[in-house]
Protein backbone atom coordinates (compact mmCIF):
# COMPACT_ATOMS: atom_id res chain seq x y z
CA UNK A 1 -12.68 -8.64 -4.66
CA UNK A 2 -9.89 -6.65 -5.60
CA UNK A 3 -6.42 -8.02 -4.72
CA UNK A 4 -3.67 -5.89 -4.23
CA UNK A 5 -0.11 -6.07 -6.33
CA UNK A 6 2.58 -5.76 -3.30
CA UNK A 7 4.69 -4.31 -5.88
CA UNK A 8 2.73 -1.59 -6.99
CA UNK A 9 1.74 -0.42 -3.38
CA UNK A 10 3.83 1.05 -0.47
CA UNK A 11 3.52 -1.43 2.24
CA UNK A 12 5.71 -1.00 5.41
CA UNK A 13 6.89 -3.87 7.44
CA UNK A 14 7.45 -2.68 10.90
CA UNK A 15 7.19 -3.47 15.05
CA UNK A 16 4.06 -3.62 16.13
CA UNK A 17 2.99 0.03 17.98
CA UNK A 18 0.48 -0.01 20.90
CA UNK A 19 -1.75 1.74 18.85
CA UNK A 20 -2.05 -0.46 16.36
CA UNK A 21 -3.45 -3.53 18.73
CA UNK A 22 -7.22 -2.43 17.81
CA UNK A 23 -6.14 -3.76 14.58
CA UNK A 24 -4.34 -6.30 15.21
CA UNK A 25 -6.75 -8.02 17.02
CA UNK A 26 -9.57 -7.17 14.97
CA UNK A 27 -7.40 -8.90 11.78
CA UNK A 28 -6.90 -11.65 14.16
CA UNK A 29 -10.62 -12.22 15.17
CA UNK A 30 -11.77 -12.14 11.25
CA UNK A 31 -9.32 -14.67 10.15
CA UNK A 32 -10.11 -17.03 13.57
CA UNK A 33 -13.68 -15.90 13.16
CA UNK A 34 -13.78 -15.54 16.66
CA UNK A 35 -16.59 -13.59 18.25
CA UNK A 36 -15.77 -10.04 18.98
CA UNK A 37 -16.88 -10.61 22.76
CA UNK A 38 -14.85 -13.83 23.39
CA UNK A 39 -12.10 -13.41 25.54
CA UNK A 40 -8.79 -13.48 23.59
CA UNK A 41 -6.38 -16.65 25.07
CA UNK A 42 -2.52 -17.82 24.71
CA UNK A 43 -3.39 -19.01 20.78
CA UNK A 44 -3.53 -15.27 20.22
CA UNK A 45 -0.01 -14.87 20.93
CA UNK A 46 2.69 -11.68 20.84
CA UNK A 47 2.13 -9.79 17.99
CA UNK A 48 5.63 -8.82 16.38
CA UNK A 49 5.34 -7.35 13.06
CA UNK A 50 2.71 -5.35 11.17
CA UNK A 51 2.71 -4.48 7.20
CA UNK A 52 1.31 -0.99 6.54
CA UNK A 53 -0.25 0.58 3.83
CA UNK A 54 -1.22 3.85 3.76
CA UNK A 55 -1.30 4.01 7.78
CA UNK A 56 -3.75 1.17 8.07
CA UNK A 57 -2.64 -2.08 9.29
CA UNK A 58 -3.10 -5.15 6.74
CA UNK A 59 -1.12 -7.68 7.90
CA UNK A 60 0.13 -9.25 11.14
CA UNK A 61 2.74 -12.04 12.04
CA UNK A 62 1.98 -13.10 15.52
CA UNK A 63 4.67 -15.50 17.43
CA UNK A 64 3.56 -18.46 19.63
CA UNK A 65 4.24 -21.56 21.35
CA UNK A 66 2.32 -24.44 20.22
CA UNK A 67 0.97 -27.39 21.53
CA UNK A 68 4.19 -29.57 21.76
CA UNK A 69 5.59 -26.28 23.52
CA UNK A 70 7.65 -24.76 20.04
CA UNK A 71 7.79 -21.30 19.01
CA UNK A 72 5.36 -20.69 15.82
CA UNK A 73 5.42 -17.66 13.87
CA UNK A 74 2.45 -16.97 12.08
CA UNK A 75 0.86 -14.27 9.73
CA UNK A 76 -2.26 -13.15 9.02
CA UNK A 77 -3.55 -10.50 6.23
CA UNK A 78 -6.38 -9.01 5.33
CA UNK A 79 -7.96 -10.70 2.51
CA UNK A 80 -8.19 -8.12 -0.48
CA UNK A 81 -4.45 -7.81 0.39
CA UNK A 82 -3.21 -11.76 0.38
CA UNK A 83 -0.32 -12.81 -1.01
CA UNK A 84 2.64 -15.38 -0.11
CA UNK A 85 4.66 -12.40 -0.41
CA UNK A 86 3.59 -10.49 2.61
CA UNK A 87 2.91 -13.23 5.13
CA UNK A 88 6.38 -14.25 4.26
CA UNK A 89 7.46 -10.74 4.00
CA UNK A 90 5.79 -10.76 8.21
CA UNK A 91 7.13 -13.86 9.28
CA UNK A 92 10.55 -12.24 8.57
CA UNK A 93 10.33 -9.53 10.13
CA UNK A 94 8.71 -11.29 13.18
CA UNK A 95 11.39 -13.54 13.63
CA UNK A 96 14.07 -11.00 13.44
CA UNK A 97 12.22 -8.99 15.83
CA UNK A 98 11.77 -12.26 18.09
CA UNK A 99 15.41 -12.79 18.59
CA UNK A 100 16.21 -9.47 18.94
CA UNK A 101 13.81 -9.22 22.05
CA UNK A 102 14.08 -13.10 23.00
CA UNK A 103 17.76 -13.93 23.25
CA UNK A 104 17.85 -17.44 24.43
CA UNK A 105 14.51 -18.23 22.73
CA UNK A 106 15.75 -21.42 21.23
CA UNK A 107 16.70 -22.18 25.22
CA UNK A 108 13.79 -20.83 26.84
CA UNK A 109 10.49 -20.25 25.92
CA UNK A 110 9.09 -18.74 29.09
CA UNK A 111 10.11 -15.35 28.87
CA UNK A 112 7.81 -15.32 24.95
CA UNK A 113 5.14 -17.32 27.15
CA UNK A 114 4.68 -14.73 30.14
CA UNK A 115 4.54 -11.87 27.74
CA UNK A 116 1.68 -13.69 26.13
CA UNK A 117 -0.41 -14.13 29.19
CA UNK A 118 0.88 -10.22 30.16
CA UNK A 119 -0.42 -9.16 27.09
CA UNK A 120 -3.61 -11.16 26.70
CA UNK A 121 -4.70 -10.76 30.23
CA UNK A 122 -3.94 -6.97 29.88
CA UNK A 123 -6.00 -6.80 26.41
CA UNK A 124 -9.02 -8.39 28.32
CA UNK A 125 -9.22 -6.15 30.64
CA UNK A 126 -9.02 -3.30 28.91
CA UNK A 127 -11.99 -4.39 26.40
CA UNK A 128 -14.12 -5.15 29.46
């Protein structure tokens, strides 16, 4: 397995695009090892951030409320690619992007959990 040097490589850390949810939850399924025909839930959560390299998707940080109802950020990267300093490098970027789009998310977490159950009810859906 080769792993790749973040330093040497020209990974983007950006929003997460529509057309990059394939992706996303495909890197999500691997690292849950979920089937590919279960029916995502809540623990999938709102993707935020994606890193990039060379316009394929490698990493995610995915924000979601845990089970004694706090906001969790979480990353998740494609194996050959793993290092502390992406996931962390995601987790950033995810929160930044969380409070920009969740104002009183320290308040109020029900705004972050309807657009969970938006999105995951939308995704399944679509895939059926």
């Amino acid at each position: 397995m080769n792993t790749q040097d973040p330093k040497t490589t020209s990974i983007e850390f950006r929003k997460v695009y529509l057309s990059d949810l394939k992706a996303v939850i495909s890197i999500y399924q691997k690292k849950t090892k979920a089937s590919i025909a279960m029916e995502l839930t809540s623990d999938f959560g709102l993707p935020l951030s994606v890193a990039v390299d060379n316009n394929e998707v490698i990493g995610v940080a995915f924000a979601s409320i845990n089970e004694l109802g706090k906001v969790v950020l979480n990353a998740q990267v494609v194996s050959t690619f793993e290092t502390g300093h992406i996931g962390n490098t995601l987790e950033a970027e995810a929160e930044t992007i969380l409070f920009a789009t969740f104002e009183n998310i320290n308040k109020d977490h029900t705004p972050l959990k309807n657009s969970i159950q938006q999105l995951v009810g939308w995704l399944n859906k679509c895939a059926n």
